[in-house]
PDB file of N, CA and C in Angstrom:
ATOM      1  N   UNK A   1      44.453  -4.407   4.333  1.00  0.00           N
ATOM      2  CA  UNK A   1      44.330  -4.223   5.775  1.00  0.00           C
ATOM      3  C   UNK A   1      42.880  -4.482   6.182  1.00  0.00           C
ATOM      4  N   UNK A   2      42.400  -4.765   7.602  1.00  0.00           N
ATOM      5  CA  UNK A   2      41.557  -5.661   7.766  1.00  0.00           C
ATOM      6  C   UNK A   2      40.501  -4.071   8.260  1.00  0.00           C
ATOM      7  N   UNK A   3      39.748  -4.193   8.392  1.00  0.00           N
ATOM      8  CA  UNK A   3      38.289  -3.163   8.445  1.00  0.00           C
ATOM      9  C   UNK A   3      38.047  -3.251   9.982  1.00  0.00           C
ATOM     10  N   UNK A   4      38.122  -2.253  10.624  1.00  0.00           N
ATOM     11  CA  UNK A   4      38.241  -1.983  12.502  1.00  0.00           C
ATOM     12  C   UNK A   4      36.750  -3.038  12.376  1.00  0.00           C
ATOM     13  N   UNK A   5      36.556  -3.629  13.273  1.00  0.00           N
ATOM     14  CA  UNK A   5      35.384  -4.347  13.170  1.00  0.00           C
ATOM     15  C   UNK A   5      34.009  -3.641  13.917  1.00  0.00           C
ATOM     16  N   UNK A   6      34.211  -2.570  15.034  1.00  0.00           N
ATOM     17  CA  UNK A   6      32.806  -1.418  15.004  1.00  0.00           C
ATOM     18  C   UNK A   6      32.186  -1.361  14.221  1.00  0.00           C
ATOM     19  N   UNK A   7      32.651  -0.757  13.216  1.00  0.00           N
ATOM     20  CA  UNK A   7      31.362  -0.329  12.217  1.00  0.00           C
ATOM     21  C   UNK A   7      31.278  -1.373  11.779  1.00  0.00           C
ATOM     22  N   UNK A   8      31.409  -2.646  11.394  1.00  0.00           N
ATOM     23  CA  UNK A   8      30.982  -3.512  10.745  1.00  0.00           C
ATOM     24  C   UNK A   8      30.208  -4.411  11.469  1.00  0.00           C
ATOM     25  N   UNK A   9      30.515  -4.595  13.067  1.00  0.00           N
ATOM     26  CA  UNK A   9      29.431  -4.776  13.601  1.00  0.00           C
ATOM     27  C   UNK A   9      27.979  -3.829  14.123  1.00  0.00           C
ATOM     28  N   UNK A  10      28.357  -2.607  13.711  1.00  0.00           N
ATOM     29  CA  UNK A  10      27.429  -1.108  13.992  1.00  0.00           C
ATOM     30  C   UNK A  10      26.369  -1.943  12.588  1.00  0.00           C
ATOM     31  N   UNK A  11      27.024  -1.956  11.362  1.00  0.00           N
ATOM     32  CA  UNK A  11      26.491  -2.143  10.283  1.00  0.00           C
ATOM     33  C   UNK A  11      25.071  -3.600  10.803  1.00  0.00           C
ATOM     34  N   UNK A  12      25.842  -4.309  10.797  1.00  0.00           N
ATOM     35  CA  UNK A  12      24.924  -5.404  11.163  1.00  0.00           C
ATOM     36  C   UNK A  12      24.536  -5.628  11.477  1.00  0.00           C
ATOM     37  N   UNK A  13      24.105  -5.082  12.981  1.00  0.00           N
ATOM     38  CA  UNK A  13      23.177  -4.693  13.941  1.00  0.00           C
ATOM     39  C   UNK A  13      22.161  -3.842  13.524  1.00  0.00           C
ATOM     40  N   UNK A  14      22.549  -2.618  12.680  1.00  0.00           N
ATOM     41  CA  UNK A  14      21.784  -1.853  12.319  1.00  0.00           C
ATOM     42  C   UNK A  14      20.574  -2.636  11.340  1.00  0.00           C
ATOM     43  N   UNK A  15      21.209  -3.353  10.163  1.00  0.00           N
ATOM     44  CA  UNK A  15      20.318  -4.128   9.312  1.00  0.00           C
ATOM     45  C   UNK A  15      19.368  -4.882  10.205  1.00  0.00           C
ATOM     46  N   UNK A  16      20.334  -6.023  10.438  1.00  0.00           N
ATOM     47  CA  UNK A  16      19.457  -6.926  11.499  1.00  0.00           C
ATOM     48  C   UNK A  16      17.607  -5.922  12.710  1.00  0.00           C
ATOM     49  N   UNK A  17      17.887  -4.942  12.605  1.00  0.00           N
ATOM     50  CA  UNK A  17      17.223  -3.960  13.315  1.00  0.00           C
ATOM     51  C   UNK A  17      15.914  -3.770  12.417  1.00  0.00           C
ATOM     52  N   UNK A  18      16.862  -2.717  10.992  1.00  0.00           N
ATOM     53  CA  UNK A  18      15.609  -2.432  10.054  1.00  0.00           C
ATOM     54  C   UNK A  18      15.010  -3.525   9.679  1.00  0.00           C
ATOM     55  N   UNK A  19      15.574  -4.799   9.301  1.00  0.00           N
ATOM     56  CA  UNK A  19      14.716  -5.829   8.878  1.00  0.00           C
ATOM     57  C   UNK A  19      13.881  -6.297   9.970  1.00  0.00           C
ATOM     58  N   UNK A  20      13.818  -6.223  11.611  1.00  0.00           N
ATOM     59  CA  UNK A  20      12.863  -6.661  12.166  1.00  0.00           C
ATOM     60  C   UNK A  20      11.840  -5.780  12.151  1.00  0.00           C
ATOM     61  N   UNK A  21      12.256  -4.205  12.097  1.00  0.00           N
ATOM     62  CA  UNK A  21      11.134  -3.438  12.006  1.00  0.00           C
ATOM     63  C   UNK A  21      10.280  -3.282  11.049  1.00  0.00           C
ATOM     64  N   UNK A  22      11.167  -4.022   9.267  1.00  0.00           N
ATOM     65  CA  UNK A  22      10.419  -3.746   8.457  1.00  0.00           C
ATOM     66  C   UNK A  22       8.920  -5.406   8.496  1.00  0.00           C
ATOM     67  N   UNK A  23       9.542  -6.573   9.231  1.00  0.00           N
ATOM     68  CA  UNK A  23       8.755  -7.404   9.746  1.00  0.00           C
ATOM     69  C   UNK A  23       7.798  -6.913   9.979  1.00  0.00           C
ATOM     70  N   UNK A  24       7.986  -6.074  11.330  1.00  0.00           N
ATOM     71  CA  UNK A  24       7.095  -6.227  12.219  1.00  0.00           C
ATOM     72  C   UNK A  24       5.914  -4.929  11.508  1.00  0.00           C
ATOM     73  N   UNK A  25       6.305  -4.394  11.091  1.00  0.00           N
ATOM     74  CA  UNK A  25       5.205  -3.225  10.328  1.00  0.00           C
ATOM     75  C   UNK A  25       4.610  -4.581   8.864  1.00  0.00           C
ATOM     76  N   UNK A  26       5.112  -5.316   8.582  1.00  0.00           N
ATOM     77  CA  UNK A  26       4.085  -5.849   7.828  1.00  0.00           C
ATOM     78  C   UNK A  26       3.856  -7.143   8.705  1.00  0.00           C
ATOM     79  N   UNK A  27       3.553  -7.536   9.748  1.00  0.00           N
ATOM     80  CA  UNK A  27       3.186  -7.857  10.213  1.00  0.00           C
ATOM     81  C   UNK A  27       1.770  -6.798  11.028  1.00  0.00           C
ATOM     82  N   UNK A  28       1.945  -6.049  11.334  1.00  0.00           N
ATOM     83  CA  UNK A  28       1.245  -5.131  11.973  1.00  0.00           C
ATOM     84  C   UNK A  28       0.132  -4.508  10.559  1.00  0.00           C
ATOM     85  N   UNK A  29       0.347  -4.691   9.605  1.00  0.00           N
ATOM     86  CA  UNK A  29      -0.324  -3.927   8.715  1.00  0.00           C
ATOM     87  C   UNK A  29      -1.357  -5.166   8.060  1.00  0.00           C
ATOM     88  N   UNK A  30      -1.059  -6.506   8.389  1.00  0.00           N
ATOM     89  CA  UNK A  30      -1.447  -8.217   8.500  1.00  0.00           C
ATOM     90  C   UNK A  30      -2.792  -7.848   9.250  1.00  0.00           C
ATOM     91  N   UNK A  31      -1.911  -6.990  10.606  1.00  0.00           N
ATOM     92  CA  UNK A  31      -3.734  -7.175  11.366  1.00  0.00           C
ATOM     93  C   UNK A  31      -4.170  -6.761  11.256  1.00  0.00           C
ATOM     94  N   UNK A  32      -3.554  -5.227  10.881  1.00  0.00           N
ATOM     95  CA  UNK A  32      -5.141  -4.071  10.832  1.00  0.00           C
ATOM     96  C   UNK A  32      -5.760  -4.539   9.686  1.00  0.00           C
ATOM     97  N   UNK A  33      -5.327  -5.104   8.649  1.00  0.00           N
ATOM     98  CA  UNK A  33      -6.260  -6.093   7.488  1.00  0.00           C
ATOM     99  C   UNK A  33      -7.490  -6.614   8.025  1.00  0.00           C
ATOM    100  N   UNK A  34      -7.077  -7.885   8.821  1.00  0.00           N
ATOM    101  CA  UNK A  34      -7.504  -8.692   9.816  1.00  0.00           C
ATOM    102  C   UNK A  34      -8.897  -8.456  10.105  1.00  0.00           C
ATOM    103  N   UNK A  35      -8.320  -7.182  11.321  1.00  0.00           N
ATOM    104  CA  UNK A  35      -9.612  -6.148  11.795  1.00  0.00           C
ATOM    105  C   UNK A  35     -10.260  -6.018  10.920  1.00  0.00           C
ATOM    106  N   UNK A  36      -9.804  -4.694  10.046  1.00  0.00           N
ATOM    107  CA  UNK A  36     -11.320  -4.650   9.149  1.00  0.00           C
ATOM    108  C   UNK A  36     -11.952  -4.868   8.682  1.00  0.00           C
ATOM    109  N   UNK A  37     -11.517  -6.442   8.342  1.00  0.00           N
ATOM    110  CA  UNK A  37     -12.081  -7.096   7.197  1.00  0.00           C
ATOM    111  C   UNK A  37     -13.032  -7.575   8.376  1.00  0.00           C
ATOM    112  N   UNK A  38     -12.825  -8.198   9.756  1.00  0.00           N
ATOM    113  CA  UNK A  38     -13.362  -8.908  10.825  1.00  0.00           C
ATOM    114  C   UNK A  38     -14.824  -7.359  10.945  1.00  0.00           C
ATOM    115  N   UNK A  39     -14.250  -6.586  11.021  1.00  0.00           N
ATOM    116  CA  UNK A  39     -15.425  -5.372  11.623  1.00  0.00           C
ATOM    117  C   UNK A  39     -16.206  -5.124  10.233  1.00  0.00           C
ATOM    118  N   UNK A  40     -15.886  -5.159   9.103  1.00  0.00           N
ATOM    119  CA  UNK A  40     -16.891  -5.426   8.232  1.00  0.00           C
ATOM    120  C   UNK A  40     -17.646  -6.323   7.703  1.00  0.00           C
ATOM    121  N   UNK A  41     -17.285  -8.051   8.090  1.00  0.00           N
ATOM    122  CA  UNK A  41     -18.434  -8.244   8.517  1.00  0.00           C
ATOM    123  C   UNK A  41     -19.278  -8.503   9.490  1.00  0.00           C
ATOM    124  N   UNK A  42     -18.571  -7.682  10.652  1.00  0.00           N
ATOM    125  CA  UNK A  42     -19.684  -7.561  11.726  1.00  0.00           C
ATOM    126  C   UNK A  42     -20.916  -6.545  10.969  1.00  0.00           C
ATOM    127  N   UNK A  43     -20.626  -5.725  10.431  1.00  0.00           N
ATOM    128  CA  UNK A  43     -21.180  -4.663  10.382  1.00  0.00           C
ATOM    129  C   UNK A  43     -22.889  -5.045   8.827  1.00  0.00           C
ATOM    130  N   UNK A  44     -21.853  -5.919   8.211  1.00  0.00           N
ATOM    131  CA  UNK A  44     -22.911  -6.438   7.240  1.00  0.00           C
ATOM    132  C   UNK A  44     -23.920  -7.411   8.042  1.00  0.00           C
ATOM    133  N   UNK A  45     -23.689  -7.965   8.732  1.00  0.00           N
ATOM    134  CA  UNK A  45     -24.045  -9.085   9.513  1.00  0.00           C
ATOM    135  C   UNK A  45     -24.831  -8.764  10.748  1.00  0.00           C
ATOM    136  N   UNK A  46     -24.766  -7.559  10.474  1.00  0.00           N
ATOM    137  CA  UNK A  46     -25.868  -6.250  11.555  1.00  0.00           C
ATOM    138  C   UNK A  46     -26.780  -5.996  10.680  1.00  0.00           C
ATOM    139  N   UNK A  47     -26.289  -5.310   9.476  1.00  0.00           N
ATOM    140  CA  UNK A  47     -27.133  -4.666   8.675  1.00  0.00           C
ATOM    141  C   UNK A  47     -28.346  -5.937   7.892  1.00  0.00           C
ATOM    142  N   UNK A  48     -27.481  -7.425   7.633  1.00  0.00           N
ATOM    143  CA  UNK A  48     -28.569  -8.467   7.204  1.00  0.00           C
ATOM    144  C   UNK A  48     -29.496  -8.747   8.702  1.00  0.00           C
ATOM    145  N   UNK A  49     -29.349  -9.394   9.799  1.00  0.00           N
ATOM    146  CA  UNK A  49     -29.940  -8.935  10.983  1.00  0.00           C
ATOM    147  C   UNK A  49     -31.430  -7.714  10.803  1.00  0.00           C
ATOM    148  N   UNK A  50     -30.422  -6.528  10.559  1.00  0.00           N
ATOM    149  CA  UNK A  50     -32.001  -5.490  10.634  1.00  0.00           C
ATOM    150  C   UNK A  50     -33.075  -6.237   9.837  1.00  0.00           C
ATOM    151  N   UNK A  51     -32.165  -6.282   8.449  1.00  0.00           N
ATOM    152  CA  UNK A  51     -33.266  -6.039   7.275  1.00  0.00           C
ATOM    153  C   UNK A  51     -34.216  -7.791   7.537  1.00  0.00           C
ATOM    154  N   UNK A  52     -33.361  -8.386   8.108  1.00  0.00           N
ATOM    155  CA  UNK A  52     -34.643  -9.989   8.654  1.00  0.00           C
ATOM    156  C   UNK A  52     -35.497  -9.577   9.459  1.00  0.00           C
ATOM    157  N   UNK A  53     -35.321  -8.937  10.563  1.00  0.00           N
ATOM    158  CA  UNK A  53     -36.104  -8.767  11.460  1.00  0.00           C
ATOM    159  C   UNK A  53     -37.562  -7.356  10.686  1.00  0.00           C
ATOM    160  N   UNK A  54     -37.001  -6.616  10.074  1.00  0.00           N
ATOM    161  CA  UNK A  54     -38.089  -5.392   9.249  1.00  0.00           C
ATOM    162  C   UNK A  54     -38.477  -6.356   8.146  1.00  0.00           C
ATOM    163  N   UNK A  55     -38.321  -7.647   7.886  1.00  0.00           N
ATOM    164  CA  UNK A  55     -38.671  -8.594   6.650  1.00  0.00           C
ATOM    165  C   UNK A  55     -40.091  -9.442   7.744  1.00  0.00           C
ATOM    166  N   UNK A  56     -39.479  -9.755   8.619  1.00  0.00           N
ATOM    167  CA  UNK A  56     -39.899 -10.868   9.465  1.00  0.00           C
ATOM    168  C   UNK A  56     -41.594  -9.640  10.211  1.00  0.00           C
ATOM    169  N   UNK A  57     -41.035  -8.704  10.687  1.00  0.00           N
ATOM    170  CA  UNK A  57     -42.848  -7.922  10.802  1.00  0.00           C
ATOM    171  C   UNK A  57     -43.253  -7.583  10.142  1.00  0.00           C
ATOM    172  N   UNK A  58     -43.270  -7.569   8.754  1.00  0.00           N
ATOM    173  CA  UNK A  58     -43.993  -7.642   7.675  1.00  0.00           C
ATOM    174  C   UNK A  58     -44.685  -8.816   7.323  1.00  0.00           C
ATOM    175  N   UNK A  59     -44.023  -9.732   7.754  1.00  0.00           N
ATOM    176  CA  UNK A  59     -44.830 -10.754   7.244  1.00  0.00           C
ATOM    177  C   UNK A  59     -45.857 -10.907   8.017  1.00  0.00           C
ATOM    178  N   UNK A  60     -46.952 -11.299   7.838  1.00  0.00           N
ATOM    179  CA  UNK A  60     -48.705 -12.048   8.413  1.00  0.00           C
ATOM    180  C   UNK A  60     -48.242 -13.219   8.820  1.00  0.00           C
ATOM    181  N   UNK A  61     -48.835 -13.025  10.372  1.00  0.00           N
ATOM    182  CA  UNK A  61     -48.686 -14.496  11.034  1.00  0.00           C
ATOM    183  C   UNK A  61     -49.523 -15.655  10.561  1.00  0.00           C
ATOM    184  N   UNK A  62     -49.330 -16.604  10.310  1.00  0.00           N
ATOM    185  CA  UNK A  62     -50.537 -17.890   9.217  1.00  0.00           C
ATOM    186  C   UNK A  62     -51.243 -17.682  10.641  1.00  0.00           C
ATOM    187  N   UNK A  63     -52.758 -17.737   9.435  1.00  0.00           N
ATOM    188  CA  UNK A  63     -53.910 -18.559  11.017  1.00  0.00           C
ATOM    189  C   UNK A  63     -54.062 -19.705  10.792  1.00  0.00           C
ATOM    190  N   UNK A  64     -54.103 -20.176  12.305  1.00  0.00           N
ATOM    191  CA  UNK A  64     -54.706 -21.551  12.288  1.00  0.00           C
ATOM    192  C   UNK A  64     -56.125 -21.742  12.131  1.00  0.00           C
TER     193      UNK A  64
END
Protein backbone atom coordinates (compact mmCIF):
# COMPACT_ATOMS: atom_id res chain seq x y z
CA UNK A 1 0.00 0.00 0.00
CA UNK A 2 1.19 3.34 -1.08
CA UNK A 3 2.56 5.87 1.93
CA UNK A 4 -0.22 9.00 2.51
CA UNK A 5 2.09 11.39 0.73
CA UNK A 6 2.12 14.37 3.85
CA UNK A 7 4.65 13.11 5.61
CA UNK A 8 6.65 12.30 2.82
CA UNK A 9 6.35 15.52 1.52
CA UNK A 10 6.66 17.00 5.44
CA UNK A 11 9.92 14.76 5.16
CA UNK A 12 11.37 16.52 2.22
CA UNK A 13 10.76 19.75 2.88
CA UNK A 14 12.08 19.31 6.15
CA UNK A 15 15.61 17.98 4.69
CA UNK A 16 15.61 20.29 1.86
CA UNK A 17 15.39 23.03 4.94
CA UNK A 18 18.22 21.50 7.23
CA UNK A 19 20.47 21.25 4.30
CA UNK A 20 20.02 24.99 3.42
CA UNK A 21 20.59 25.88 6.93
CA UNK A 22 23.40 23.60 7.28
CA UNK A 23 24.76 25.75 3.92
CA UNK A 24 24.16 28.68 5.06
CA UNK A 25 25.98 28.34 8.63
CA UNK A 26 29.02 27.19 6.68
CA UNK A 27 28.72 29.66 4.60
CA UNK A 28 28.38 32.18 7.39
CA UNK A 29 31.26 30.63 9.35
CA UNK A 30 33.31 31.29 5.47
CA UNK A 31 32.97 34.93 6.56
CA UNK A 32 33.56 35.33 9.94
CA UNK A 33 36.98 33.51 8.69
CA UNK A 34 37.12 36.17 6.12
CA UNK A 35 36.81 38.97 8.74
CA UNK A 36 39.34 37.97 10.93
CA UNK A 37 41.73 37.01 9.00
CA UNK A 38 40.90 40.67 7.01
CA UNK A 39 41.04 42.50 10.75
CA UNK A 40 44.24 40.82 11.49
CA UNK A 41 45.92 42.09 9.05
CA UNK A 42 44.69 45.35 9.53
CA UNK A 43 45.90 45.18 12.84
CA UNK A 44 49.58 43.91 11.93
CA UNK A 45 49.69 46.45 9.29
CA UNK A 46 49.05 49.11 12.13
CA UNK A 47 51.38 47.65 14.34
CA UNK A 48 54.32 47.53 11.18
CA UNK A 49 53.12 51.33 10.48
CA UNK A 50 53.99 52.28 14.30
CA UNK A 51 57.15 50.50 14.51
CA UNK A 52 58.32 52.54 10.79
CA UNK A 53 57.35 55.61 11.88
CA UNK A 54 59.34 55.07 15.88
CA UNK A 55 62.20 53.52 13.28
CA UNK A 56 61.94 56.53 10.94
CA UNK A 57 62.55 59.36 14.23
CA UNK A 58 65.27 57.67 15.18
CA UNK A 59 66.95 57.95 12.41
CA UNK A 60 69.43 61.34 11.82
CA UNK A 61 68.42 63.42 9.08
CA UNK A 62 71.78 63.28 6.45
CA UNK A 63 73.34 66.83 6.26
CA UNK A 64 73.90 68.40 3.36
Amino acid sequence: EAAPLAPCIKLVLEAKREQRQREQAEKDADERSRIEKAEKRIEENKHAVRKLKKVTLLVPEAQD
